[in-house]
Protein backbone atom coordinates (compact mmCIF):
# COMPACT_ATOMS: atom_id res chain seq x y z
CA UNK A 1 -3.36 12.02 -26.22
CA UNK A 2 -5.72 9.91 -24.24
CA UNK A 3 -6.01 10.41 -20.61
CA UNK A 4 -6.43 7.39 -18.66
CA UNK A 5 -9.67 7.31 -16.14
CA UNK A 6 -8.03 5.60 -13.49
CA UNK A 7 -6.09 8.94 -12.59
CA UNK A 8 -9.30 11.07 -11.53
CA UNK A 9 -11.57 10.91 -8.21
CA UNK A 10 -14.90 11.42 -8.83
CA UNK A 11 -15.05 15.40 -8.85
CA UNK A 12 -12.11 15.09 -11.03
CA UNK A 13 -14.37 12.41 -13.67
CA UNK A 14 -17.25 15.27 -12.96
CA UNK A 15 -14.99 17.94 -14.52
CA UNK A 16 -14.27 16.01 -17.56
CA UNK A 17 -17.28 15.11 -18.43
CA UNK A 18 -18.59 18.67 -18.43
CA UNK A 19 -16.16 19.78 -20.97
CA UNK A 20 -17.85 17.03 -22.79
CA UNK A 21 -20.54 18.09 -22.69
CA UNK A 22 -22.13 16.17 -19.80
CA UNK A 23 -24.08 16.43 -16.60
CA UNK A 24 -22.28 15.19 -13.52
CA UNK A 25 -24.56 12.40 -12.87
CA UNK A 26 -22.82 10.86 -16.06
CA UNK A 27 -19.29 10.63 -14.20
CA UNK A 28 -21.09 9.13 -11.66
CA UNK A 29 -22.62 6.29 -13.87
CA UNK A 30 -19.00 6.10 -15.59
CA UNK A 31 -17.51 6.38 -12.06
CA UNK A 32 -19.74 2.92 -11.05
CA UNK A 33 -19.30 0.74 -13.96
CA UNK A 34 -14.68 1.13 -13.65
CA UNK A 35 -14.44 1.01 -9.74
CA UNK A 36 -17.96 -1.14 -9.05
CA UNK A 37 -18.16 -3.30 -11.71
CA UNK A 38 -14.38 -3.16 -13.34
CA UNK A 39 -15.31 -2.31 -16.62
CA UNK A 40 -12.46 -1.92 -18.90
CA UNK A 41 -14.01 -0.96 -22.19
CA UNK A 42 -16.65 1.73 -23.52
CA UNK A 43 -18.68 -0.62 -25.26
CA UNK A 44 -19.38 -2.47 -21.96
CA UNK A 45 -21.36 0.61 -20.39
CA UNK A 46 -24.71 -0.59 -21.10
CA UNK A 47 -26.37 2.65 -19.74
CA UNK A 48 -24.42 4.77 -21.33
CA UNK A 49 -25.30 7.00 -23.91
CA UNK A 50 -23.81 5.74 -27.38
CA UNK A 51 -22.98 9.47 -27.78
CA UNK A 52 -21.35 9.26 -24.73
CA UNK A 53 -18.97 6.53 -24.95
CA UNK A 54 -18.34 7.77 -28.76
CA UNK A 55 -16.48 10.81 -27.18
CA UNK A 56 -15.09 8.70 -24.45
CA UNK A 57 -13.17 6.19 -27.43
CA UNK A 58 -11.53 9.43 -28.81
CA UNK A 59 -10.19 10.91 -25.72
CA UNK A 60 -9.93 8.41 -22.37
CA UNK A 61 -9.04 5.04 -22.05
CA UNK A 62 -8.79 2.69 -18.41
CA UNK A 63 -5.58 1.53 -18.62
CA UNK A 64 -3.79 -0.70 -15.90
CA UNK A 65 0.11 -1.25 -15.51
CA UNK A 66 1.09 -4.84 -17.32
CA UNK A 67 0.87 -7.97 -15.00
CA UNK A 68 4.18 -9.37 -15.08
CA UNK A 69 3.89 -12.39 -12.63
CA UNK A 70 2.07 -13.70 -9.93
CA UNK A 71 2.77 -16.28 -7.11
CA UNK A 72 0.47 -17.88 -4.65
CA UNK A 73 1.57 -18.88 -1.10
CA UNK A 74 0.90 -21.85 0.62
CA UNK A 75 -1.21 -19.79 2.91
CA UNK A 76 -3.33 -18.50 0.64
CA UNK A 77 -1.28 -14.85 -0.30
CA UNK A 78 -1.08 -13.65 -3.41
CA UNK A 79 2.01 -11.13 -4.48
CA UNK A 80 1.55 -9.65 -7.91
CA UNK A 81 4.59 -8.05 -9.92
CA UNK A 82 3.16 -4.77 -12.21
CA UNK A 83 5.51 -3.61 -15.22
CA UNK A 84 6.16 0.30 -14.51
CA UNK A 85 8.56 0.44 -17.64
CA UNK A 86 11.74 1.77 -17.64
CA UNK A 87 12.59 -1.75 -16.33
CA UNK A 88 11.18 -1.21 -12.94
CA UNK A 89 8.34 -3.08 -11.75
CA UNK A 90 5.85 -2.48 -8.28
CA UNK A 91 4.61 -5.39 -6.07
CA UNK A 92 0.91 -5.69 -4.78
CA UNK A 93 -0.20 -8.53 -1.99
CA UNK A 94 -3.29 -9.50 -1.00
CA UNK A 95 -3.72 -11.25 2.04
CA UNK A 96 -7.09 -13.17 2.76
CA UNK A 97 -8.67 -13.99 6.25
CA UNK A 98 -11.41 -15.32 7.83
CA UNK A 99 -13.23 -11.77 8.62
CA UNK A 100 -11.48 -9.67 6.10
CA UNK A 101 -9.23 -9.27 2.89
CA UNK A 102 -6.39 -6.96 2.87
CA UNK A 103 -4.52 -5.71 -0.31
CA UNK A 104 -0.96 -4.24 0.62
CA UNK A 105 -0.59 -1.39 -1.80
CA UNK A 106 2.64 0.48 -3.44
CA UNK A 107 2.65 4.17 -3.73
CA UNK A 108 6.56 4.30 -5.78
CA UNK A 109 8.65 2.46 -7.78
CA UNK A 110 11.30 1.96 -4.98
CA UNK A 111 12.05 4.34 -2.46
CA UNK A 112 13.90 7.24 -1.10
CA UNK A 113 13.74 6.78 2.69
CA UNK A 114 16.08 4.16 2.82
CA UNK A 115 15.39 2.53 6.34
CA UNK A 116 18.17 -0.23 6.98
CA UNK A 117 16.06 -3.39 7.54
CA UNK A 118 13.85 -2.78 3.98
CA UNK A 119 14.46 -4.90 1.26
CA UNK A 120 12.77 -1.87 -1.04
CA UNK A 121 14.84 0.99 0.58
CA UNK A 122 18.05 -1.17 -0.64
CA UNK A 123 16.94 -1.09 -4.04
CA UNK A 124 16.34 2.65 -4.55
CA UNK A 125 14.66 4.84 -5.50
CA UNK A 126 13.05 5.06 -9.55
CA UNK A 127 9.78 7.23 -9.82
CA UNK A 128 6.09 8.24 -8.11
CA UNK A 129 3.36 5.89 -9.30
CA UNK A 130 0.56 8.14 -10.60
CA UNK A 131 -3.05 7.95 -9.34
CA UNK A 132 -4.19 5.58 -11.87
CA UNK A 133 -1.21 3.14 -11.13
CA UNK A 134 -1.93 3.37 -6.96
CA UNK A 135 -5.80 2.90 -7.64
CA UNK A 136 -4.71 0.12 -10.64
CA UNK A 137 -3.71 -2.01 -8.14
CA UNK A 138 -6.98 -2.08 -6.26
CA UNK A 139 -9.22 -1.84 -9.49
CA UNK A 140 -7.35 -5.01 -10.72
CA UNK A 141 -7.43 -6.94 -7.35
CA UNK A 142 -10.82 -6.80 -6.96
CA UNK A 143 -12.36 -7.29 -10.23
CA UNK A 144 -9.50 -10.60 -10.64
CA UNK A 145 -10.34 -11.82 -7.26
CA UNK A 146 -14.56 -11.80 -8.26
CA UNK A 147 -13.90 -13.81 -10.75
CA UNK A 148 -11.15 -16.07 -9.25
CA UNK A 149 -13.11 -16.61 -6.20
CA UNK A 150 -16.81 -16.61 -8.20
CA UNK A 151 -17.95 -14.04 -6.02
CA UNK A 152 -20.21 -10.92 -6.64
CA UNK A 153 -19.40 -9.16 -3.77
CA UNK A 154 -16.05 -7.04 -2.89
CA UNK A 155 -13.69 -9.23 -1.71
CA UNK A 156 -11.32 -6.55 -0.78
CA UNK A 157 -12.37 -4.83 2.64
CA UNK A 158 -9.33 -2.95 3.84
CA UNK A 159 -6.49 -1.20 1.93
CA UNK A 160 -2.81 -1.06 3.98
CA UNK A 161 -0.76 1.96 2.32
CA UNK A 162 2.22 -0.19 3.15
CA UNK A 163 3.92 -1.45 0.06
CA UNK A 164 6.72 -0.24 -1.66
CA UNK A 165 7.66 3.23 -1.41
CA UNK A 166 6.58 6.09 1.38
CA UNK A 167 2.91 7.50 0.13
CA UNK A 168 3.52 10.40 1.80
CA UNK A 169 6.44 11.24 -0.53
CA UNK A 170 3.81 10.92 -3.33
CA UNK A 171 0.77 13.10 -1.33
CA UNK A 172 -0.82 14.52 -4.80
CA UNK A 173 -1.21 11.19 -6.35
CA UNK A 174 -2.39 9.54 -3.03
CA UNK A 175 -5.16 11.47 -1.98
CA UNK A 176 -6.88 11.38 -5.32
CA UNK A 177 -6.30 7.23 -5.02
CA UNK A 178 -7.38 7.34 -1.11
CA UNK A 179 -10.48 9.58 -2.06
CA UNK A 180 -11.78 6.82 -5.00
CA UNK A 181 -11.18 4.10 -2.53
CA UNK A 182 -13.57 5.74 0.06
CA UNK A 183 -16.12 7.05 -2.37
CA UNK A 184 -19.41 4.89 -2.37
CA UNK A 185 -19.50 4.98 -5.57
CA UNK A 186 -16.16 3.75 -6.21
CA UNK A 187 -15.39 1.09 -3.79
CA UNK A 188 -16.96 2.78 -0.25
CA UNK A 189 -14.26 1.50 1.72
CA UNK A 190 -14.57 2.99 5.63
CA UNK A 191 -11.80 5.22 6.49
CA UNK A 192 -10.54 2.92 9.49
CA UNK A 193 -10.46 -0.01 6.86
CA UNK A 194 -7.88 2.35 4.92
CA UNK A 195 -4.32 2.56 6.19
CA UNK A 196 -1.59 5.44 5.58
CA UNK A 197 1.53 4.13 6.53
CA UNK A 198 4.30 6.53 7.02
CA UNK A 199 7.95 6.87 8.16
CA UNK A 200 7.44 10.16 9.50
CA UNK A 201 7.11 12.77 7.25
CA UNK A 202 5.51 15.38 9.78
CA UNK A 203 4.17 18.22 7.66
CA UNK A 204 2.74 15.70 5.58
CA UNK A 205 1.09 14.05 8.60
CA UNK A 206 -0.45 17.10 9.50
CA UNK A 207 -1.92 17.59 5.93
CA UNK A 208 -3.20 14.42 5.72
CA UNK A 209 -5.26 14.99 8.74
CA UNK A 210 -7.13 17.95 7.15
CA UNK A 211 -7.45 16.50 3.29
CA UNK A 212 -8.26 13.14 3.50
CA UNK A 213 -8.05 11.96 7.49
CA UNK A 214 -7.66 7.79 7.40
CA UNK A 215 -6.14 5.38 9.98
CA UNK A 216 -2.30 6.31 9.92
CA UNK A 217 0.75 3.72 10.81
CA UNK A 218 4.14 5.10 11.59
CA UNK A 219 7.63 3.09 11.20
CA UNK A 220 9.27 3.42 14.42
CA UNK A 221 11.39 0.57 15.07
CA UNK A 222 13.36 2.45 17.85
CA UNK A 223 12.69 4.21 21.11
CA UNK A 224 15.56 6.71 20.77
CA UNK A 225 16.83 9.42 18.00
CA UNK A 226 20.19 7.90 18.23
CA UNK A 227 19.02 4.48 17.41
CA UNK A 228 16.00 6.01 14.79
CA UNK A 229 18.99 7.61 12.91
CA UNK A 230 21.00 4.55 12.31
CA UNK A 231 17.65 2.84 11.00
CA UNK A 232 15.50 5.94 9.63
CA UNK A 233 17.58 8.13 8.01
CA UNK A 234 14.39 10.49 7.65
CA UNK A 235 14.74 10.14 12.04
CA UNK A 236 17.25 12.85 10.87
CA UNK A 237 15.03 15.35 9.70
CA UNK A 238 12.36 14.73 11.92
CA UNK A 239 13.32 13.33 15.43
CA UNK A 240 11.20 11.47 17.99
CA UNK A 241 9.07 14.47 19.46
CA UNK A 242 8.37 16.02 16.80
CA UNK A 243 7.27 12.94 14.90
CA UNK A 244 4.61 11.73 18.34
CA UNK A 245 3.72 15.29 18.59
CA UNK A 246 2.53 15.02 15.39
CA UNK A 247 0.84 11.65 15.84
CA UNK A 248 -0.76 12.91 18.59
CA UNK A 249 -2.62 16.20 16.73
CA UNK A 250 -3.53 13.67 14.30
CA UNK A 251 -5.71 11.41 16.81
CA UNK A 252 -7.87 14.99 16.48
CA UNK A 253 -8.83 14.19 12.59
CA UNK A 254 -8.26 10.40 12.54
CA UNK A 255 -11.12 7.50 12.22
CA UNK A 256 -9.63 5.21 15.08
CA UNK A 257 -8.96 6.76 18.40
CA UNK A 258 -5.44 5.29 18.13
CA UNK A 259 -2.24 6.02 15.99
CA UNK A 260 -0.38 2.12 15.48
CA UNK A 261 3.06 2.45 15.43
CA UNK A 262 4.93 -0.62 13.29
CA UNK A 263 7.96 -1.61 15.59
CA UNK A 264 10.50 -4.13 13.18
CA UNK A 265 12.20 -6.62 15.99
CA UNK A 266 15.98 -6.90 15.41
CA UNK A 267 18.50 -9.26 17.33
CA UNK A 268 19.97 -7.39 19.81
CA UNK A 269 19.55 -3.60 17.67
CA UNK A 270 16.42 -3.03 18.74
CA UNK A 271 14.83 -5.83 21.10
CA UNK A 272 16.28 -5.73 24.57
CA UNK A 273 14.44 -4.53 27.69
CA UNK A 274 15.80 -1.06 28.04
CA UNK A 275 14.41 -0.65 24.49
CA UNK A 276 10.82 -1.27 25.56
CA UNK A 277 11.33 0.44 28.77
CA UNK A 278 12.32 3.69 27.40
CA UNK A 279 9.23 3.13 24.40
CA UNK A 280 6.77 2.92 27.50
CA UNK A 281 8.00 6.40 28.67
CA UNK A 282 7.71 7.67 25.56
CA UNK A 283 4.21 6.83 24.76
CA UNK A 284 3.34 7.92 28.61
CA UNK A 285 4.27 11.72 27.71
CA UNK A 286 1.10 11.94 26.52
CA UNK A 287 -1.98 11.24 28.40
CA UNK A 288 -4.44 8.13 27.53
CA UNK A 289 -4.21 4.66 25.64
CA UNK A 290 -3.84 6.62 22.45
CA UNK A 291 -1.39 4.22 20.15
CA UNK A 292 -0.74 0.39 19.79
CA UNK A 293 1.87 -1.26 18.94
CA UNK A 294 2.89 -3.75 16.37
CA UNK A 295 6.02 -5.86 16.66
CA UNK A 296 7.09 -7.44 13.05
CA UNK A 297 9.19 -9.98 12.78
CA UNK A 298 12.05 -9.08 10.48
CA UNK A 299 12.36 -10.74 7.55
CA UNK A 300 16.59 -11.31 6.37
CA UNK A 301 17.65 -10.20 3.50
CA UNK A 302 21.25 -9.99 1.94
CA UNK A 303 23.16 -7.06 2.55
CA UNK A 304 21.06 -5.79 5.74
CA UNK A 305 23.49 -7.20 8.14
CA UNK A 306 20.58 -7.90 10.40
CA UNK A 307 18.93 -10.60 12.26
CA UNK A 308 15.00 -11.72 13.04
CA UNK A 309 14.74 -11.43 16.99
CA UNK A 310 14.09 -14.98 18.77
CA UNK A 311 10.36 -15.71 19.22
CA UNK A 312 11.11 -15.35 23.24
CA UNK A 313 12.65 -12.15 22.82
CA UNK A 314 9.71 -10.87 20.58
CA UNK A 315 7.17 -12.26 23.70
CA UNK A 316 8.93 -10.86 26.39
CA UNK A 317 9.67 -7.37 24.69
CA UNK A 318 5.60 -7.57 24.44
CA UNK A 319 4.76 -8.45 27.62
CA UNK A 320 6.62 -5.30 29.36
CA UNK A 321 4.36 -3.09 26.60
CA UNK A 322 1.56 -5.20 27.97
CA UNK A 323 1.70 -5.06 31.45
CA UNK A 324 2.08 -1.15 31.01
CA UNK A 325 -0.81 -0.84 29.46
CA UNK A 326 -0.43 -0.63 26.04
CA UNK A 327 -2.10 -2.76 23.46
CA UNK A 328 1.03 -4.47 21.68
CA UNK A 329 0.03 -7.50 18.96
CA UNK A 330 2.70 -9.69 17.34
CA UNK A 331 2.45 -9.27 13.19
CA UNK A 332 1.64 -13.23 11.80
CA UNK A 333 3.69 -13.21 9.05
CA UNK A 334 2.23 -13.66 5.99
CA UNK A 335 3.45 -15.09 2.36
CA UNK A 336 7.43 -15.36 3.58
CA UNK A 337 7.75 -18.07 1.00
CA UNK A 338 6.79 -15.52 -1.85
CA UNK A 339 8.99 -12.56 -0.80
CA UNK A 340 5.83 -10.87 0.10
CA UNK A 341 6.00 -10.90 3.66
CA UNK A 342 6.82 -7.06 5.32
CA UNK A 343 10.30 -5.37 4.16
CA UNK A 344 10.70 -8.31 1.44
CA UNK A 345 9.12 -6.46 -1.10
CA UNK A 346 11.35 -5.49 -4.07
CA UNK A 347 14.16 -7.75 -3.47
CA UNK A 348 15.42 -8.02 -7.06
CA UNK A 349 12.24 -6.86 -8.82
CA UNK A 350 14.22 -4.81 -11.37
CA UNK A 351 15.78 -7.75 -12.95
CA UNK A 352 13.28 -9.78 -12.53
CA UNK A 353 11.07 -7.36 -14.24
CA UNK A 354 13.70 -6.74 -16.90
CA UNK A 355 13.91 -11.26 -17.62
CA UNK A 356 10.12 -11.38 -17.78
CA UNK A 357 9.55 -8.61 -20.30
CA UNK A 358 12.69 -9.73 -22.67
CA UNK A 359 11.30 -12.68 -23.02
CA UNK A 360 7.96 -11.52 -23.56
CA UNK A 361 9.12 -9.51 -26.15
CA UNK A 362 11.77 -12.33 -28.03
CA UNK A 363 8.42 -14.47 -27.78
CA UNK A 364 5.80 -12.05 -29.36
CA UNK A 365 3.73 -12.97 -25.88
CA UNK A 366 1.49 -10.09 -24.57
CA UNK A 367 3.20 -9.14 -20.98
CA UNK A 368 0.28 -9.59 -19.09
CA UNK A 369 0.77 -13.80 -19.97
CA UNK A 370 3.97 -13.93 -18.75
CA UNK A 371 4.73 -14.87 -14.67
CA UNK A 372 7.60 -16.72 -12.73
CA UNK A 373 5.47 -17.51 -10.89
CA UNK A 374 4.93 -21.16 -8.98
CA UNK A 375 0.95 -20.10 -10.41
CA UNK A 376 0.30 -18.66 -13.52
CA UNK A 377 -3.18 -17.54 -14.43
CA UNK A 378 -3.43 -17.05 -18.41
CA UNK A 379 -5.09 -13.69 -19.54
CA UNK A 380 -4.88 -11.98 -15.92
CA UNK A 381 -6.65 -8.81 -17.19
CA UNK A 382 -9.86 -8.89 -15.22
């Protein structure tokens, strides 16, 4: 059985090529030409020693989950749909701006925390995406976008853990993903350019901190447990103060002197004065201008019995945040006409996933040609 290359960090490429036989500065070499240059195949390694990439073919192989579709927003977003078999599928969305390029990753197939106003929690829960499928998603990105875009350098400057699924759920096949994204010699990403979101796990916060310490986001969405338990279950396990507690030990490890916490505005649940009031005095019970907040607009979807807050309740929930001194931005959204905007993700990906690939299959057409997508790019393997 093969074992595919995309699952090991660099020490863990070092280790395997010693019980070949080899010195570690050949998993670094390997290491450069799959993350750096997006090599797919032996052959391609120039540098290589034929030797080399003879024992590679008979053992390893860089293997990336089928592209099922893709669809391009009007704004310039791109959402693709990855086969995870089993007829589930993961979504991936890059968003472009003028000073950066962000690719929104997935860490599971589904998810278990179940918050009220996600799209993904509503579908449930299938599997943990290994290492190779977390750091697939990047490794294809990147290499597709170089050639989309014509451009030799990375086009992909910050990561957002913040797909489908809570990473922290799936810590041993994150950090291994987090560490090749931060490794120069993989795709030397700065740790405040990589983002951990998180719905509160807390022992996992603290762990984080120690093994692989990048900028962390934490799902809030309320200022209260009894309000956090109707929309976090996890609120349950882990109320309020322990959860800023823990935020707070973390500022001790992270890369940004601030923790952001993601705020979802919903009509009249979550959006009225007393709401931000009572977040202010929360944040104040610990010294210094050590978190932001980020107010998302909520995206509808059927079944959440829930409602976007009006653009003037959004503004003036902001402005008491403001004018208490806390740094409080407004999320643009981004790629609502895709489903790719935040909490969308998932909607119906199962049977979408399950359409595309039967007719793949009735069709003899590889998977990776297949989309339902409003653009289709033909032979998407980069």
């Amino acid at each position: 059985m093969t074992v595919n290359l995309l699952d090991f960090d660099l020490d863990g490429l070092a280790v395997l090529c010693e019980r070949l036989g080899e010195k570690r500065f050949r998993a670094v070499q390997l290491f450069r030409w799959i993350h750096q240059k997006g090599a797919g195949q032996f052959n391609d390694m120039t540098d290589l020693a034929k030797s080399l990439r003879e024992k590679l073919q008979n053992v390893a192989c860089i293997r990336t989950m089928p592209v099922v579709s893709q669809h391009v927003s009007t704004d310039g977003t791109i959402k693709w749909l990855f086969d995870v078999g089993d007829g589930n599928a993961v979504e991936t969305v890059f968003i472009p701006e003028d000073d950066r390029g962000t690719l929104c990753v997935s860490s599971q197939a589904g998810c278990a925390v179940g918050c009220r106003f996600c799209s993904t929690g509503h579908q449930g829960f299938s599997r943990n995406l290994t290492t190779g499928e977390i750091i697939g998603q990047l490794w294809f990105a990147e290499h597709f976008l170089r050639k989309h875009l014509q451009r030799d350098d990375r086009v992909i400057s910050n990561v957002v853990m913040m797909g489908m699924g809570e990473p922290l759920q799936n810590y041993n096949s994150l950090i291994p993903a987090l560490k090749v994204m931060l490794d120069d010699h993989g795709y030397g990403l700065s740790r405040r350019r990589v983002t951990v979101s998180t719905s509160g796990i807390v022992p996992m916060i603290d762990r984080l901190a120690h093994d692989c310490p990048v900028a962390l986001a934490v799902s809030l969405h309320a200022p209260n447990d009894a309000l956090r338990d109707t929309l976090v279950p996890l609120n349950l396990k882990y109320p309020l103060a322990q959860l800023v507690s823990a935020c707070h030990r973390y500022l001790a490890f992270a890369p940004r002197d601030f923790i952001t916490f993601e705020y979802c505005m919903l009509d009249g649940v979550n959006d009225t004065d007393a709401c931000a009031n009572q977040l202010v005095e929360r944040v104040r019970a610990h010294a210094g201008a050590w978190c932001k907040f980020n107010l998302i607009p909520f995206n509808p979807f059927s079944g959440s019995g829930l409602l976007c807050s009006k653009p003037a309740r959004v503004q003036a929930f902001a402005k008491i945040l403001s004018e208490a001194g806390i740094t409080t931005t407004i999320r643009k959204t981004r790629g609502e006409d895709i489903d790719a905007a935040c909490g969308q993700l998932a909607g119906d990906v199962k049977d979408r996933t399950r359409v595309n690939v039967r007719i793949a299959r009735q069709r003899g057409i590889p998977i990776q040609l297949v989309s339902a997508s409003t653009t289709t790019i033909a032979g998407v393997d980069p």
